[in-house]
Protein backbone atom coordinates (compact mmCIF):
# COMPACT_ATOMS: atom_id res chain seq x y z
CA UNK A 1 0.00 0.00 0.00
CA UNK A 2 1.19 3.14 -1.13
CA UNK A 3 1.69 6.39 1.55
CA UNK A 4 -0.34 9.64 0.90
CA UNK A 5 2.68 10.92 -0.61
CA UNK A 6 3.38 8.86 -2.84
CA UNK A 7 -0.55 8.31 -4.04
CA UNK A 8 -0.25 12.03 -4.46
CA UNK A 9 2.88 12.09 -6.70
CA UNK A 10 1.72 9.58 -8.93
CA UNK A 11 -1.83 11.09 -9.61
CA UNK A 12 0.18 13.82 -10.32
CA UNK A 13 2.43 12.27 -12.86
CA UNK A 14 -0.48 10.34 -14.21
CA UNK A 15 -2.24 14.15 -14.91
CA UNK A 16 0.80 15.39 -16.70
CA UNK A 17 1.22 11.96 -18.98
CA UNK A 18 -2.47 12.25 -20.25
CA UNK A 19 -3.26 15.81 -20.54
CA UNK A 20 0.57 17.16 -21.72
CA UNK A 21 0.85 13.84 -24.02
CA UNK A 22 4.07 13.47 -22.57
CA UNK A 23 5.47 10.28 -23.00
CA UNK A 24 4.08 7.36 -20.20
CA UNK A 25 6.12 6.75 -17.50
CA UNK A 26 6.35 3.69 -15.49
CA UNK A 27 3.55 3.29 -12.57
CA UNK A 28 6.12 2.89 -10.17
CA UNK A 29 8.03 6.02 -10.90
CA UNK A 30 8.25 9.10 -8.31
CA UNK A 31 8.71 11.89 -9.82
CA UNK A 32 9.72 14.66 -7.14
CA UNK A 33 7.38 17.05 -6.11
CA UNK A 34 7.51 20.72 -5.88
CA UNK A 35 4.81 21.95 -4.36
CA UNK A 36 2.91 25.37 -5.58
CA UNK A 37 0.19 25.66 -3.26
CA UNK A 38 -1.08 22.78 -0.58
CA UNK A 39 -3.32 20.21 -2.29
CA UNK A 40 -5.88 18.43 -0.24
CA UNK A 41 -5.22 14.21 0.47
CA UNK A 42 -7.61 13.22 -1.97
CA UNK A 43 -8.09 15.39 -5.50
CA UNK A 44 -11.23 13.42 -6.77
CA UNK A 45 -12.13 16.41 -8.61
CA UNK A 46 -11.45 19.88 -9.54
CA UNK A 47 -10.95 22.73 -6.80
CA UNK A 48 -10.27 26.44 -7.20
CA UNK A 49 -8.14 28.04 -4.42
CA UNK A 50 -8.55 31.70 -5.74
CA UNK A 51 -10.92 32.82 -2.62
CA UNK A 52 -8.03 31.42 -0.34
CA UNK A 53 -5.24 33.14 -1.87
CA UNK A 54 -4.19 36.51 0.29
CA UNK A 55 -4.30 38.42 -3.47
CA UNK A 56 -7.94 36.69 -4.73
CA UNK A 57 -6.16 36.74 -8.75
CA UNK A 58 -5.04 33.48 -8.56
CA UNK A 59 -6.72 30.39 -9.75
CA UNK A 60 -5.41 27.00 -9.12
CA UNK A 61 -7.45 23.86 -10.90
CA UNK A 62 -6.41 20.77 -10.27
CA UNK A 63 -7.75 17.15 -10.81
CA UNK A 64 -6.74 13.52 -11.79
CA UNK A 65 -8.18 14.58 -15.22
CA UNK A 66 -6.15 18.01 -15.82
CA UNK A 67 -3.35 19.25 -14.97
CA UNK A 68 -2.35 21.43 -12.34
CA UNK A 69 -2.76 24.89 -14.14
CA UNK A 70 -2.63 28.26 -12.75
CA UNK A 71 -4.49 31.28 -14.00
CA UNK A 72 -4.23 35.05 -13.12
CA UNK A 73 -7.06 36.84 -13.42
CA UNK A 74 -6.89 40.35 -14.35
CA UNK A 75 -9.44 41.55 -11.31
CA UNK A 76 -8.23 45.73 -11.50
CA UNK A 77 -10.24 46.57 -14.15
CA UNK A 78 -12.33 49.58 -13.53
CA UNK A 79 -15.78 49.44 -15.33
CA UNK A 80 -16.65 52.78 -16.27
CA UNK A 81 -19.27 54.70 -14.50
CA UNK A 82 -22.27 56.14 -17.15
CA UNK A 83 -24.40 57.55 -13.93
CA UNK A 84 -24.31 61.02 -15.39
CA UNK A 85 -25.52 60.06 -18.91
CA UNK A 86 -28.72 58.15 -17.35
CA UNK A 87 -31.76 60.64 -16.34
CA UNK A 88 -32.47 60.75 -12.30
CA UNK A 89 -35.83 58.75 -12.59
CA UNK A 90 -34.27 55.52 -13.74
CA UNK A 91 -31.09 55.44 -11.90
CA UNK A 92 -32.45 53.12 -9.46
CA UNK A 93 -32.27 49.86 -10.26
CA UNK A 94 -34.96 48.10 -8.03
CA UNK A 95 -37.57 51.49 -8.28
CA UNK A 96 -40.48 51.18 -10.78
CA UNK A 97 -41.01 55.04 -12.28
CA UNK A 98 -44.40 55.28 -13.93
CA UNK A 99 -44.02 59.09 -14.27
CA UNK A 100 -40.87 57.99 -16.93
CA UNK A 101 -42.77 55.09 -18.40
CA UNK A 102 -45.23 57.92 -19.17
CA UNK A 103 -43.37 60.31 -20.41
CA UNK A 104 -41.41 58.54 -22.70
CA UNK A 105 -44.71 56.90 -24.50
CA UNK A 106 -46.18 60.09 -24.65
CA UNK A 107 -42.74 61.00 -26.82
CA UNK A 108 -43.09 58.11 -28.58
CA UNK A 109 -46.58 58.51 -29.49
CA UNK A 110 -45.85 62.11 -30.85
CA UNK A 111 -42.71 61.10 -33.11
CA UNK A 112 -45.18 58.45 -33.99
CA UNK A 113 -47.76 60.57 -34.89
CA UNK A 114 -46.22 63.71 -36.76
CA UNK A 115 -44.66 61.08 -38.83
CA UNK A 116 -48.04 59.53 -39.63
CA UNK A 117 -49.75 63.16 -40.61
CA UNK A 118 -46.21 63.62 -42.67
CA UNK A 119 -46.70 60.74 -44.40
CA UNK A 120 -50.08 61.18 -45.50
CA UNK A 121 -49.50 65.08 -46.94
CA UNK A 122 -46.55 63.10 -48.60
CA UNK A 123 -48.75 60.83 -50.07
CA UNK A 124 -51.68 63.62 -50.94
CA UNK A 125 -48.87 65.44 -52.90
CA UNK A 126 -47.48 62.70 -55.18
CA UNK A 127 -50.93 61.12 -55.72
CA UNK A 128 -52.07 65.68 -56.55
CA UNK A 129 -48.77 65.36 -58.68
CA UNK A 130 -49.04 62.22 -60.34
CA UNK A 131 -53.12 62.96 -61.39
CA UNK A 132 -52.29 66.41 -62.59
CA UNK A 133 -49.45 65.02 -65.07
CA UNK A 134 -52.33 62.59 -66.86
CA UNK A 135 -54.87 65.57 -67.02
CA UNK A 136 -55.31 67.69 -70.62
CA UNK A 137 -52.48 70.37 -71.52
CA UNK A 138 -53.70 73.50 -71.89
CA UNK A 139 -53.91 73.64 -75.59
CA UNK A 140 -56.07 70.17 -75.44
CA UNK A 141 -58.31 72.17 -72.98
CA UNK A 142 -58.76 75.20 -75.21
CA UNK A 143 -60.62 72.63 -77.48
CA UNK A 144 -62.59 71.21 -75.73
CA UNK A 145 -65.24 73.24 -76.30
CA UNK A 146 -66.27 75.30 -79.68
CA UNK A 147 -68.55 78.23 -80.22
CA UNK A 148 -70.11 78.62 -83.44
CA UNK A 149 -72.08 81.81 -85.00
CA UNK A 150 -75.25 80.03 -85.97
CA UNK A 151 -76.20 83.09 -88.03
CA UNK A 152 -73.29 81.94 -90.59
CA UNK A 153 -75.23 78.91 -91.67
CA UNK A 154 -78.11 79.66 -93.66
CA UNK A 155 -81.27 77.26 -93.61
CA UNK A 156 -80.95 74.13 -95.30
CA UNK A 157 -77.06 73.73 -95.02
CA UNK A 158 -75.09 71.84 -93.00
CA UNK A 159 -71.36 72.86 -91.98
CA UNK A 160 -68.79 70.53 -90.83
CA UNK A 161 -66.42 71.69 -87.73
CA UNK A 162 -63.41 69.91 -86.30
CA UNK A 163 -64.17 69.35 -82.79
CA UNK A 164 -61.79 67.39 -80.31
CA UNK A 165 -60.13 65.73 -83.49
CA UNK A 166 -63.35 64.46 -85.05
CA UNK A 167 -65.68 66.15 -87.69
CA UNK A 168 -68.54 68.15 -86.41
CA UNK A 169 -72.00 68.31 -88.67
CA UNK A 170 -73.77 71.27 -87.22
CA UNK A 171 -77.14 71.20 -89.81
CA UNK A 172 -79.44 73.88 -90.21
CA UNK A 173 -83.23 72.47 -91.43
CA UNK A 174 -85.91 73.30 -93.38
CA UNK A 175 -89.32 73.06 -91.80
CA UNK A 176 -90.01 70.17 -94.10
CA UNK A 177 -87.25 68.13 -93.01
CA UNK A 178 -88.00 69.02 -89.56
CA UNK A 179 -92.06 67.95 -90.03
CA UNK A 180 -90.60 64.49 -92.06
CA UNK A 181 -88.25 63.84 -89.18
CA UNK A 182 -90.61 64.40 -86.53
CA UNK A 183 -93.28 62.11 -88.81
CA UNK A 184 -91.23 58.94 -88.98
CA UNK A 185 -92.44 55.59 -87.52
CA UNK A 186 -90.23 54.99 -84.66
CA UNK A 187 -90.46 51.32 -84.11
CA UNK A 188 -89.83 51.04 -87.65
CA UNK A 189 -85.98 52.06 -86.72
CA UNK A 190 -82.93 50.29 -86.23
CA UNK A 191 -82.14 51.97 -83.61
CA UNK A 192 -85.49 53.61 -82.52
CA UNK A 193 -85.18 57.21 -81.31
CA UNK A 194 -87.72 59.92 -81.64
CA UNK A 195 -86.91 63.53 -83.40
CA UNK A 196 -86.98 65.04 -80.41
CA UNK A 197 -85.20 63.27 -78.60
CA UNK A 198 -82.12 64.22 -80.30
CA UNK A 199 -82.48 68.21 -80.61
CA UNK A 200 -83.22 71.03 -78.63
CA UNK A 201 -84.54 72.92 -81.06
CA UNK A 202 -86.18 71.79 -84.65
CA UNK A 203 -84.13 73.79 -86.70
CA UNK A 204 -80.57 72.87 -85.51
CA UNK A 205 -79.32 69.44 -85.39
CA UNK A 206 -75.91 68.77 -83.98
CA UNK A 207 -74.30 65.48 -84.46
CA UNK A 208 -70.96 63.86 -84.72
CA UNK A 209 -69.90 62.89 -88.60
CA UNK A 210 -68.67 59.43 -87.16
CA UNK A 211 -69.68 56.47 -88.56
CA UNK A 212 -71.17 53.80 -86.27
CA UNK A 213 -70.13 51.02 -88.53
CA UNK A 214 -66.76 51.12 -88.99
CA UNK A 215 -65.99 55.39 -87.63
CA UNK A 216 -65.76 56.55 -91.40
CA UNK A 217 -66.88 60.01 -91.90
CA UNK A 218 -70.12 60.46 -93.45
CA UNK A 219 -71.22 62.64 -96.91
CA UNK A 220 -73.86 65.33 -95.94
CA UNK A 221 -77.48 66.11 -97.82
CA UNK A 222 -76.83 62.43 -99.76
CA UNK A 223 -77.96 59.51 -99.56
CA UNK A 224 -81.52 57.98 -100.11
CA UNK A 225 -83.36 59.59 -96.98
CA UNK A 226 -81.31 63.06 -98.09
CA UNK A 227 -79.85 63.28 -94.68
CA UNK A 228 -75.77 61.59 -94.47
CA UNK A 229 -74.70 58.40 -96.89
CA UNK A 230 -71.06 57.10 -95.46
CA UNK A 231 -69.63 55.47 -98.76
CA UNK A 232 -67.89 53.15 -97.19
CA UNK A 233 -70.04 50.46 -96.72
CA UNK A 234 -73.50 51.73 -97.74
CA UNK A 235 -74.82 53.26 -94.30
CA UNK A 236 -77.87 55.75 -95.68
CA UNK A 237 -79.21 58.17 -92.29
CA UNK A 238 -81.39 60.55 -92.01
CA UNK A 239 -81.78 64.42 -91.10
CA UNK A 240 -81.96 63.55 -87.82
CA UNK A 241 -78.67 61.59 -88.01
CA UNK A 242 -80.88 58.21 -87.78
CA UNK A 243 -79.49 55.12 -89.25
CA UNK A 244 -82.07 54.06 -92.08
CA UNK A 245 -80.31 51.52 -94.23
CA UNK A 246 -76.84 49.78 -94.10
CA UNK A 247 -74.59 47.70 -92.11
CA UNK A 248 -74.05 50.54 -89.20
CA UNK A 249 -76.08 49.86 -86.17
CA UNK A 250 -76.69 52.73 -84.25
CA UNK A 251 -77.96 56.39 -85.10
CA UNK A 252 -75.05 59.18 -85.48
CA UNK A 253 -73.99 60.61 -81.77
CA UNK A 254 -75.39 63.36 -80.34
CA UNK A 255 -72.94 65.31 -78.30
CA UNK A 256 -73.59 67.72 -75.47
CA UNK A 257 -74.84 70.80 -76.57
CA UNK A 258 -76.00 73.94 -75.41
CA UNK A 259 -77.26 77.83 -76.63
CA UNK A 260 -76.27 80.53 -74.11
CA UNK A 261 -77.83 83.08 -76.72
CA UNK A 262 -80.06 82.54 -80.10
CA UNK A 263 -77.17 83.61 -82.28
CA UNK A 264 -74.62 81.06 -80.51
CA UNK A 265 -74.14 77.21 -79.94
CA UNK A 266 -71.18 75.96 -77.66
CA UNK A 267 -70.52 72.23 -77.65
CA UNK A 268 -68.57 70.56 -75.02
């Protein structure tokens, strides 16, 4: 049986062989012993003798699975103090400051909010912005609507304007074409639609010289009812801008028209 000091030596040596992968030694060898610190009987497992130290930086671990090492900790380092960065209410650490809570929601809430109302006028102005860029140009707006000297179209005539890019039949009748007009069967139309229904007053008719069939542009006083023939494709209409005969299927469009004196008409 081996004496405590020699059991000590060769858990000792054993550490060293296995964790330094020095090479083994035999069993029986003593290796002499130089002692650091004292090392309890029996090292089963690892110990720290830093809180027994007079300095408290030292660290001794020791074990029959490690070797003895010995660590310095660096324990003088001063962590710096931010006291006078923090605000008063919430330098206590165990203290619960509703007052602060409060204070910095309500700052919270208003950042949140003025960005919310910036946002939106942002929003208002590109949406203003981007609307205005699609509307008419000026030039597009000054045609948009046309005033024409009725007392520059005699009775029985009808005078062809450009209006918005399309052709503009602005007809002056007889009072037999208007009684003829006004006498036609309507449900023996195409496209049934009374005289009246289409002008404000008897004597002036204002319709567009588009084509329904195909947008061709219509011949005036031809055709076999005397009103428009489009040559196109046979499409015969009326005074009244009626389709009578031919492959287009509705009656010639009536745009909006008014008279703001009996000597003008404006339409748009």
């Amino acid at each position: 049986m081996l004496k405590p000091t020699n059991v000590s030596s060769y858990l000792k040596a054993a550490n060293q062989v296995v964790s330094n992968n020095i090479k083994p030694l035999h069993p029986n060898a003593v290796i002499p012993t130089k002692w650091v610190t004292p090392t309890p009987q029996l090292c089963l497992t690892s110990f720290t003798l830093s809180k027994s130290l007079p300095l408290g930086n030292v660290q001794i671990t020791s074990g029959p699975a490690v070797s003895t090492q010995v660590r310095w900790a660096h324990t003088d380092i001063n962590v710096p103090d931010w006291s006078q960065y923090r605000r008063d209410s919430v330098k206590s650490p165990s203290a619960k400051n509703t007052d602060s809570e409060d204070n910095r929601k309500n700052f919270t809430y208003l950042v949140a909010g003025a960005g919310t109302v910036v946002s939106a006028y942002a929003a208002k102005a590109l949406v203003t912005q981007f609307i205005t860029s699609m509307s008419a140009t000026a030039d597009v707006l000054a045609l948009a609507k046309i005033e024409i000297k009725l007392a520059e179209i005699p009775e029985g005539k009808s005078v062809t304007f450009k209006w918005r890019g399309k052709p503009l039949f602005i007809r002056h009748r007889t009072p037999e074409e208007i009684a003829t007009e006004q006498g036609v069967n309507v449900s023996s139309l195409r496209d049934p639609q009374h005289d009246n229904d289409r002008v404000q007053k008897p004597e002036w008719l204002v319709i567009l010289g588009v084509c329904t069939h195909l947008g061709c542009v219509p011949i005036a006083n031809a055709g076999d009812w005397g009103g428009y023939y489009c040559p196109c494709h046979g499409s015969h209409y009326d005074a009244s801008g009626r389709i009578r005969k031919g492959p287009a299927p509705l009656n010639l469009e009536v745009p909006f028209y008014e008279f703001p004196d009996e000597s003008t008409l404006i339409v748009g």
